[in-house]
PDB file of N, CA and C in Angstrom:
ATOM      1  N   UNK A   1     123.503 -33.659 -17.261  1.00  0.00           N
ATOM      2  CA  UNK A   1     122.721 -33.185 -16.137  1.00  0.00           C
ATOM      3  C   UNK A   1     121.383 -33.931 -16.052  1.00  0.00           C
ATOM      4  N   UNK A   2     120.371 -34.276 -17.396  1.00  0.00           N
ATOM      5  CA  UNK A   2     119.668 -35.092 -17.051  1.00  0.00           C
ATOM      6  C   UNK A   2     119.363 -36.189 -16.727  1.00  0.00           C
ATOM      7  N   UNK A   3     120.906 -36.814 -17.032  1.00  0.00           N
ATOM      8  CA  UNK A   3     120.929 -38.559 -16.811  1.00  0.00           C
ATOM      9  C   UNK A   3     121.336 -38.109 -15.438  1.00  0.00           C
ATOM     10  N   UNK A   4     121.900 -37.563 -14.764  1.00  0.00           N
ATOM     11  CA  UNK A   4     121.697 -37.568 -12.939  1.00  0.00           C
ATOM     12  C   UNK A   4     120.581 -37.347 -12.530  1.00  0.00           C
ATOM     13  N   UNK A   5     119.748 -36.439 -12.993  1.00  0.00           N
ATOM     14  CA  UNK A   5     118.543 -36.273 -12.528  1.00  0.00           C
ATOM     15  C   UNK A   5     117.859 -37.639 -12.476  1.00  0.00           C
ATOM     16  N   UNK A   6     117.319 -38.202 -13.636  1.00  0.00           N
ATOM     17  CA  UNK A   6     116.776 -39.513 -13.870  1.00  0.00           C
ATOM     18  C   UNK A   6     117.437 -40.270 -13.415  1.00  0.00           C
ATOM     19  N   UNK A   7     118.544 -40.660 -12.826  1.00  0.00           N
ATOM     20  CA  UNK A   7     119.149 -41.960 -11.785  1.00  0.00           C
ATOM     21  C   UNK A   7     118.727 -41.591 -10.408  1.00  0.00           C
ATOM     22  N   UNK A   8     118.705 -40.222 -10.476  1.00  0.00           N
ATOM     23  CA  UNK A   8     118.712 -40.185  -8.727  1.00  0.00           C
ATOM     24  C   UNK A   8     117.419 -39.864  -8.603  1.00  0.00           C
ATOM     25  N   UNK A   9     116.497 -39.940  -9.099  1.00  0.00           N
ATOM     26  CA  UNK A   9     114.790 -40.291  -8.857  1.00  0.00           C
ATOM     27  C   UNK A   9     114.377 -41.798  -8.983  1.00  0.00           C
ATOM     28  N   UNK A  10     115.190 -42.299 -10.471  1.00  0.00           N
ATOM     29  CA  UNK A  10     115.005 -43.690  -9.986  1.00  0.00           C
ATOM     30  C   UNK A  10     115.250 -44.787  -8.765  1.00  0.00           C
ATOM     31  N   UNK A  11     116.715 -43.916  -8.117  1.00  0.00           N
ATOM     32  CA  UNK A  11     117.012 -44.451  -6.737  1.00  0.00           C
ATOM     33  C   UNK A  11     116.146 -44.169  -5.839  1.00  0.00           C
ATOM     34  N   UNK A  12     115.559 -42.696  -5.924  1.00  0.00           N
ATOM     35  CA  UNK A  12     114.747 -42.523  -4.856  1.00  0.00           C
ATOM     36  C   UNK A  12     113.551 -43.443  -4.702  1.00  0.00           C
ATOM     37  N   UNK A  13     113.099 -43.375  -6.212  1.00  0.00           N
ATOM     38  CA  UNK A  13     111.847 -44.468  -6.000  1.00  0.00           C
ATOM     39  C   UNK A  13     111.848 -46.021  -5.773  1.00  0.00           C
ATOM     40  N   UNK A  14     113.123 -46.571  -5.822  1.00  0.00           N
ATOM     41  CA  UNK A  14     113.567 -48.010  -5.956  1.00  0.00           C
ATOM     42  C   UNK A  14     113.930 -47.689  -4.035  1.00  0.00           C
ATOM     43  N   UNK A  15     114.278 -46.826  -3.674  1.00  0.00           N
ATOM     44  CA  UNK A  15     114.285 -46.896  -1.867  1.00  0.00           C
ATOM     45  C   UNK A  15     113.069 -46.678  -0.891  1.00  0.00           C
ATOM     46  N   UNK A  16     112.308 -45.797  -2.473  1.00  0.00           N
ATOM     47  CA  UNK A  16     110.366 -46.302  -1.307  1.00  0.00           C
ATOM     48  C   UNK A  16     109.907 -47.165  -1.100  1.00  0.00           C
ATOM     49  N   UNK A  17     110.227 -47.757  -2.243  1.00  0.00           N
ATOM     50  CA  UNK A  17     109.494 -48.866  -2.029  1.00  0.00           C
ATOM     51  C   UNK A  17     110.605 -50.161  -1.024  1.00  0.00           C
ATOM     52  N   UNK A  18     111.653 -49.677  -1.258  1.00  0.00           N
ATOM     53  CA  UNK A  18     112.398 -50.558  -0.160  1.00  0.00           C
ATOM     54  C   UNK A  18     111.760 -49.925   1.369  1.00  0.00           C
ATOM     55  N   UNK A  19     110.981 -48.617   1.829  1.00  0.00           N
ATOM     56  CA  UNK A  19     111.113 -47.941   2.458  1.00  0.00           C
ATOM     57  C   UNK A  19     109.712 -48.554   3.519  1.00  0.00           C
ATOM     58  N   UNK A  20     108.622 -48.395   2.428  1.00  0.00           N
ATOM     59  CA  UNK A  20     107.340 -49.121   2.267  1.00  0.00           C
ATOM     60  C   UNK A  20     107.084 -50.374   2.425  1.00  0.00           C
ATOM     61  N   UNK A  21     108.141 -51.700   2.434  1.00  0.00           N
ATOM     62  CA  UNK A  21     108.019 -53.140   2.784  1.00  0.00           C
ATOM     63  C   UNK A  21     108.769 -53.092   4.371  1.00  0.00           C
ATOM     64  N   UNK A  22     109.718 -51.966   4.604  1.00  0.00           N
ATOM     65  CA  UNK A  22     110.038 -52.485   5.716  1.00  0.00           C
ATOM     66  C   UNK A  22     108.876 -51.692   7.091  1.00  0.00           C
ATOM     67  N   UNK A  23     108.468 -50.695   6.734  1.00  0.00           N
ATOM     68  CA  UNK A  23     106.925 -50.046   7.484  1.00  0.00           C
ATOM     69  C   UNK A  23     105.822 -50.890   7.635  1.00  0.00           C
ATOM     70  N   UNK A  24     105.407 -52.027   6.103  1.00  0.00           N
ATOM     71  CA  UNK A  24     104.589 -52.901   6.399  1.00  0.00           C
ATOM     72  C   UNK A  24     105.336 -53.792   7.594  1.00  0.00           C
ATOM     73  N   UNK A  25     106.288 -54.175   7.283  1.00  0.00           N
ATOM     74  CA  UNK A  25     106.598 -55.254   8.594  1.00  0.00           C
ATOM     75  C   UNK A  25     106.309 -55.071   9.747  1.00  0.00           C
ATOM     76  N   UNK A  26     106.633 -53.677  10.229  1.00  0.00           N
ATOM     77  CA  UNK A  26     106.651 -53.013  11.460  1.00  0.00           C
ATOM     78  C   UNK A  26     105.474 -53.043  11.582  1.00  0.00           C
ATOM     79  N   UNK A  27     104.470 -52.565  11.053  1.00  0.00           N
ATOM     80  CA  UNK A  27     103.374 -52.466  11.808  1.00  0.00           C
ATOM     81  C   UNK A  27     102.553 -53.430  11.736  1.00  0.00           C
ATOM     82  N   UNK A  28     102.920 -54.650  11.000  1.00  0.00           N
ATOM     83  CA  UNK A  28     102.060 -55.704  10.908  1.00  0.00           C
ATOM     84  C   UNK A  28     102.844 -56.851  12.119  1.00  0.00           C
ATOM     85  N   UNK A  29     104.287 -56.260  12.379  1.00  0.00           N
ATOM     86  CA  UNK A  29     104.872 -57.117  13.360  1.00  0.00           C
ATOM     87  C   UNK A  29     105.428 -58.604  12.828  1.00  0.00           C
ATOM     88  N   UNK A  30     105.506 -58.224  11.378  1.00  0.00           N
ATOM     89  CA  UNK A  30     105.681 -59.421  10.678  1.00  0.00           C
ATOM     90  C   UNK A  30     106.891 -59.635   9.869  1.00  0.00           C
ATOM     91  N   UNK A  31     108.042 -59.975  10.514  1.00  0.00           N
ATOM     92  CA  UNK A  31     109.585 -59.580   9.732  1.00  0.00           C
ATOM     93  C   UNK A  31     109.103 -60.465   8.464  1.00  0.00           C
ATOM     94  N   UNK A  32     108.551 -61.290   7.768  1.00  0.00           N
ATOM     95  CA  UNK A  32     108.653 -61.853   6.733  1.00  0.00           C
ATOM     96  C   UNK A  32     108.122 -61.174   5.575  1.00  0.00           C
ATOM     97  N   UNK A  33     107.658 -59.851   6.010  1.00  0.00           N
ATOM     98  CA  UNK A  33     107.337 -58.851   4.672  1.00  0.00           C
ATOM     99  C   UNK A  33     108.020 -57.498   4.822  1.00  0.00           C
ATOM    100  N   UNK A  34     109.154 -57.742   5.741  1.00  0.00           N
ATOM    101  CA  UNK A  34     110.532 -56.966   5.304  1.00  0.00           C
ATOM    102  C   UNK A  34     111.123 -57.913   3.622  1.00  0.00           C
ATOM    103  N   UNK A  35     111.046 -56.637   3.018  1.00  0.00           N
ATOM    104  CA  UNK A  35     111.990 -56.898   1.487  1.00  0.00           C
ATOM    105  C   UNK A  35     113.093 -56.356   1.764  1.00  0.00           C
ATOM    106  N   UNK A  36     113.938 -57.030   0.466  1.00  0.00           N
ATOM    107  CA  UNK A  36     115.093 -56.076   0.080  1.00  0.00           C
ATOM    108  C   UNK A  36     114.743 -55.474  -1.193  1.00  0.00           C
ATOM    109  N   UNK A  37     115.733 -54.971  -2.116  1.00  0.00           N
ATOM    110  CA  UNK A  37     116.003 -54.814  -3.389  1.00  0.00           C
ATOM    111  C   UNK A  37     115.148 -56.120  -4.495  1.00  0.00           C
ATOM    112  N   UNK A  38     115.799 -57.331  -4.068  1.00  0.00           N
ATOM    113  CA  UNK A  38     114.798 -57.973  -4.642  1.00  0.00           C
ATOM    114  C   UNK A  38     113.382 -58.207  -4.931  1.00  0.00           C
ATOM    115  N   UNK A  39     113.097 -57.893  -3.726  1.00  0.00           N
ATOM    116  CA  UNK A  39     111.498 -58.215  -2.963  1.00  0.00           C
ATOM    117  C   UNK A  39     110.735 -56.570  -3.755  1.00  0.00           C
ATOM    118  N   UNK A  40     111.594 -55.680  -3.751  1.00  0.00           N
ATOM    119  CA  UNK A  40     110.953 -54.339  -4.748  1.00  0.00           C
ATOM    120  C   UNK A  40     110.711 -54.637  -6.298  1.00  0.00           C
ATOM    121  N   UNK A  41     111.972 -55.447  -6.942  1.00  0.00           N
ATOM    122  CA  UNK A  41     111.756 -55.591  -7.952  1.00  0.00           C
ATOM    123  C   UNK A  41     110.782 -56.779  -8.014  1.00  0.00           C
ATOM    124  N   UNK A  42     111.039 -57.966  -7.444  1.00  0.00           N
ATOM    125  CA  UNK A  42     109.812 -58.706  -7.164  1.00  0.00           C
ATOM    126  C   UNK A  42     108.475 -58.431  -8.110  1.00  0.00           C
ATOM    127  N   UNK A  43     108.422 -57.095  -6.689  1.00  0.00           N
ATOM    128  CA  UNK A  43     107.121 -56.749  -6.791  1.00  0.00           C
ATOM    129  C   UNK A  43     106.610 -55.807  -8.130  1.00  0.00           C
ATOM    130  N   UNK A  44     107.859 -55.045  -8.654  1.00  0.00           N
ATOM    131  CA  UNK A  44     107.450 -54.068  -9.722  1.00  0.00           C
ATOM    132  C   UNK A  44     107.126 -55.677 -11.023  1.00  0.00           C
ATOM    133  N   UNK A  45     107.852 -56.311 -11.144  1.00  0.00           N
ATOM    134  CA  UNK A  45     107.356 -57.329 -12.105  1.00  0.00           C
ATOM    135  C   UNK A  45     106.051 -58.259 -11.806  1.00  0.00           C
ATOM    136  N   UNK A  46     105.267 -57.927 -10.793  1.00  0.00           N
ATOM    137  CA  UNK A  46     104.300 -58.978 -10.641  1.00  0.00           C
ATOM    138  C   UNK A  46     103.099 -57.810 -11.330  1.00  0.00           C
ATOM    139  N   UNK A  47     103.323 -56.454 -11.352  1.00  0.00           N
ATOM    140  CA  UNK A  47     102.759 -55.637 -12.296  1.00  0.00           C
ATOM    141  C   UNK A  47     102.071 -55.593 -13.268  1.00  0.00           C
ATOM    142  N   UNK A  48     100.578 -55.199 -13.306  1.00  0.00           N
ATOM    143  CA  UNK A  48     100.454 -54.817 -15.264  1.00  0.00           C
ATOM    144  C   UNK A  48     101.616 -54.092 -15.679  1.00  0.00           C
ATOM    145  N   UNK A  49     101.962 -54.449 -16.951  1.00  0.00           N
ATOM    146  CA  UNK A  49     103.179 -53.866 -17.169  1.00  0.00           C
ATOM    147  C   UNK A  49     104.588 -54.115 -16.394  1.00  0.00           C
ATOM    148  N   UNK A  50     104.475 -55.359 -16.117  1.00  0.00           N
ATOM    149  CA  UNK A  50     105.690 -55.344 -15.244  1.00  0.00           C
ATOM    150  C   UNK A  50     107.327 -55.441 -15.974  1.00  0.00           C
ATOM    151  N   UNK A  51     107.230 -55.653 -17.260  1.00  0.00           N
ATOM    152  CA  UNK A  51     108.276 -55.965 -17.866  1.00  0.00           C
ATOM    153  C   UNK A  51     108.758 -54.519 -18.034  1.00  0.00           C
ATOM    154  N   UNK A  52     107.949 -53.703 -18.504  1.00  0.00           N
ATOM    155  CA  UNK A  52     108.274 -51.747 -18.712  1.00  0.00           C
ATOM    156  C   UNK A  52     108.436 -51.282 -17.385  1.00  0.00           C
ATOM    157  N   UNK A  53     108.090 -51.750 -16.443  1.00  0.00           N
ATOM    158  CA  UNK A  53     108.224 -51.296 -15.386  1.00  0.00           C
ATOM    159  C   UNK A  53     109.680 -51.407 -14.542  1.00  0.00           C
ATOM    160  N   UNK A  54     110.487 -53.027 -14.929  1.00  0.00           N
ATOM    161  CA  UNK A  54     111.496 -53.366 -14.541  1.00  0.00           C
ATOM    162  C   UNK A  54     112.171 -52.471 -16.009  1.00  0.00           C
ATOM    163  N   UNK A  55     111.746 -52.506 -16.637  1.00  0.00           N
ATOM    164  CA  UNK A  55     113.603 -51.538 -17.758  1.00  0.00           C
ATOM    165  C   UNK A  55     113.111 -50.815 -17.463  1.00  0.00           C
ATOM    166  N   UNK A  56     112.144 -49.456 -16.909  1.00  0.00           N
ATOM    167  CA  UNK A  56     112.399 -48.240 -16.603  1.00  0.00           C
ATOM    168  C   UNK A  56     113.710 -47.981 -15.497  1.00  0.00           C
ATOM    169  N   UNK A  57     112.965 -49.169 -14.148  1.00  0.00           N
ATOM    170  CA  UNK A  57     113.915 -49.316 -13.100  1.00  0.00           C
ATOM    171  C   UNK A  57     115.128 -48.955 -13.479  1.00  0.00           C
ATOM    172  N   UNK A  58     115.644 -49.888 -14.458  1.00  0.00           N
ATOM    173  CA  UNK A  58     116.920 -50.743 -14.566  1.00  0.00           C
ATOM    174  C   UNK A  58     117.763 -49.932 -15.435  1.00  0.00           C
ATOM    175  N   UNK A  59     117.054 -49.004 -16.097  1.00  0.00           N
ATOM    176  CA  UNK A  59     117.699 -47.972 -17.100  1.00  0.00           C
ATOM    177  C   UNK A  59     117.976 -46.838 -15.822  1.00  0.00           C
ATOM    178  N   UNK A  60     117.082 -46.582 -15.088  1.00  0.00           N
ATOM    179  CA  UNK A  60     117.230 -45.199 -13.788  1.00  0.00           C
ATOM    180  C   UNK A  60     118.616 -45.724 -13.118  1.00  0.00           C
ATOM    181  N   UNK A  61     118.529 -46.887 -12.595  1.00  0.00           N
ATOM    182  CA  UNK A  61     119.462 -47.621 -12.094  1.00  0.00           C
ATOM    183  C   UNK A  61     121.081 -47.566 -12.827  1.00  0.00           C
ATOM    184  N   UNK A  62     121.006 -47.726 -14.162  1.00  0.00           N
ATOM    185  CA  UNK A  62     122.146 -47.561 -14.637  1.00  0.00           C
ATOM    186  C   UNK A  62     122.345 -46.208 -15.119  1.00  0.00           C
ATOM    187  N   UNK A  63     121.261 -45.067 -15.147  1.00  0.00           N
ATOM    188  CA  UNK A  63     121.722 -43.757 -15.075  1.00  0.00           C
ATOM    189  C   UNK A  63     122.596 -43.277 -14.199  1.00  0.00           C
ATOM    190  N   UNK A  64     121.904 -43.906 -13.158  1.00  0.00           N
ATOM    191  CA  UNK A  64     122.305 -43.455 -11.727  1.00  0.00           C
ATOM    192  C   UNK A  64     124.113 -43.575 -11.475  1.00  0.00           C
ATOM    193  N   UNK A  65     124.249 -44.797 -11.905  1.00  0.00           N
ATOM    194  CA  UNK A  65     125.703 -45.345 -11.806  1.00  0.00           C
ATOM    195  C   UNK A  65     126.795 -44.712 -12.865  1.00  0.00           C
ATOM    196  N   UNK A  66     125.980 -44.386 -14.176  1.00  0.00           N
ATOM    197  CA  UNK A  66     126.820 -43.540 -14.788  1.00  0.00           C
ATOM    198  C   UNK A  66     127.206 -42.260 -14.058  1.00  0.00           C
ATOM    199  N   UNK A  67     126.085 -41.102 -13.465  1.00  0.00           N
ATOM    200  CA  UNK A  67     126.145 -40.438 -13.217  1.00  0.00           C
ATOM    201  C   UNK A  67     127.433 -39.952 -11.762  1.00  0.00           C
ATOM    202  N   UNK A  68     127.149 -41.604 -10.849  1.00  0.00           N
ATOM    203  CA  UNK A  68     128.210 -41.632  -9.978  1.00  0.00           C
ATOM    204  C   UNK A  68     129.878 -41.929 -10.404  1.00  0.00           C
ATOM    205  N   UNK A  69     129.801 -42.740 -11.575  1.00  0.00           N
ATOM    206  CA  UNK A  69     131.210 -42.335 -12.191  1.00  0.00           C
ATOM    207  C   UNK A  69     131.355 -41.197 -12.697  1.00  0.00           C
ATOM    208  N   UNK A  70     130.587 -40.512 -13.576  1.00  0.00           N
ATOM    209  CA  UNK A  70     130.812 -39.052 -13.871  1.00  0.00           C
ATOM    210  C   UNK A  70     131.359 -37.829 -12.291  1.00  0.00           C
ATOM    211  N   UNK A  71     130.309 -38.205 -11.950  1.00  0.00           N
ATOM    212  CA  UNK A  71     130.894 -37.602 -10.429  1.00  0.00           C
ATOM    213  C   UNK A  71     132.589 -37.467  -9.554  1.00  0.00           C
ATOM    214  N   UNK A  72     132.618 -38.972  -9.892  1.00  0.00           N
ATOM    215  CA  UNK A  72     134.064 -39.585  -9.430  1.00  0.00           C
ATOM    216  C   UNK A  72     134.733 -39.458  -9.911  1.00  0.00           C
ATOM    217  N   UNK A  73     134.766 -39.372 -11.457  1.00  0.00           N
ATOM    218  CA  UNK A  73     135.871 -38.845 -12.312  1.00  0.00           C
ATOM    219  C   UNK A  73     135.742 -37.555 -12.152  1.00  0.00           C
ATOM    220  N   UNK A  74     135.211 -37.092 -12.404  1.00  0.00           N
ATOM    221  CA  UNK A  74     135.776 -35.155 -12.331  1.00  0.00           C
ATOM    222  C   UNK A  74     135.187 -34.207 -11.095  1.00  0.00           C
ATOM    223  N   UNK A  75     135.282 -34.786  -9.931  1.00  0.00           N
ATOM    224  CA  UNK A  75     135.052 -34.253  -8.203  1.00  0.00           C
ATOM    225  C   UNK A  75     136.073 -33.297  -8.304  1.00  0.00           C
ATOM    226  N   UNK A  76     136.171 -32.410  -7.665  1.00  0.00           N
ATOM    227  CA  UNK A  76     137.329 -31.277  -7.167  1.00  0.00           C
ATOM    228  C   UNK A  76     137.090 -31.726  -5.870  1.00  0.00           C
ATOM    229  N   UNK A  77     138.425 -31.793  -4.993  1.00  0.00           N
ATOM    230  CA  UNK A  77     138.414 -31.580  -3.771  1.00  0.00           C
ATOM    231  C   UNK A  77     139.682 -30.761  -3.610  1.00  0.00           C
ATOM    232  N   UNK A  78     138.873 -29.676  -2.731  1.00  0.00           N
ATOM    233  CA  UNK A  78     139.483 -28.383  -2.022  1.00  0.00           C
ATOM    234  C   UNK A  78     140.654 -29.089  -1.200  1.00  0.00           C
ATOM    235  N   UNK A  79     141.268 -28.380  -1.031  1.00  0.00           N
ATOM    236  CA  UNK A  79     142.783 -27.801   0.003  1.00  0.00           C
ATOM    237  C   UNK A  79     143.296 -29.138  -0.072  1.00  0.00           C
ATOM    238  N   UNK A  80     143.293 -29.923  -1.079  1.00  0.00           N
ATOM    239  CA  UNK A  80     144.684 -31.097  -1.274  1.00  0.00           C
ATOM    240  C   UNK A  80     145.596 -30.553  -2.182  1.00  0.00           C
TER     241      UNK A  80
END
């Protein structure tokens, strides 16, 4: 239960900041500071601390994915 918790906050926070480069664009009118995924991590490594900052990511990240196979392996779905 806590490794879902901790993946799916790390996703959340790895999509603000995807969330946050594409708002700068918009209002600066400037598609070249639309990021992706990269352009987040990019940025978490240009960081003090950017190296702890990318394995926090990257550990949330692979919580996350455990947690979605855990999911997938043992889902119930009703009335099949």
């Amino acid at each position: 239960m806590r490794i879902s918790k901790l993946g799916i906050l790390a996703r959340g926070v790895v999509f603000v900041m995807l969330g946050t480069f594409l708002v700068q664009a918009a209002l600066t009118a400037n598609p070249r500071r639309a990021r992706g995924l990269d352009g987040a991590l990019e940025t978490l490594a240009a960081q003090p601390h950017g190296d702890l900052l990318l394995a926090l990511a990257a550990a949330g990240l692979v919580a996350y994915a455990v947690y979605m196979a855990l999911e997938a392996r043992y889902r119930r779905f009703l009335g099949a």
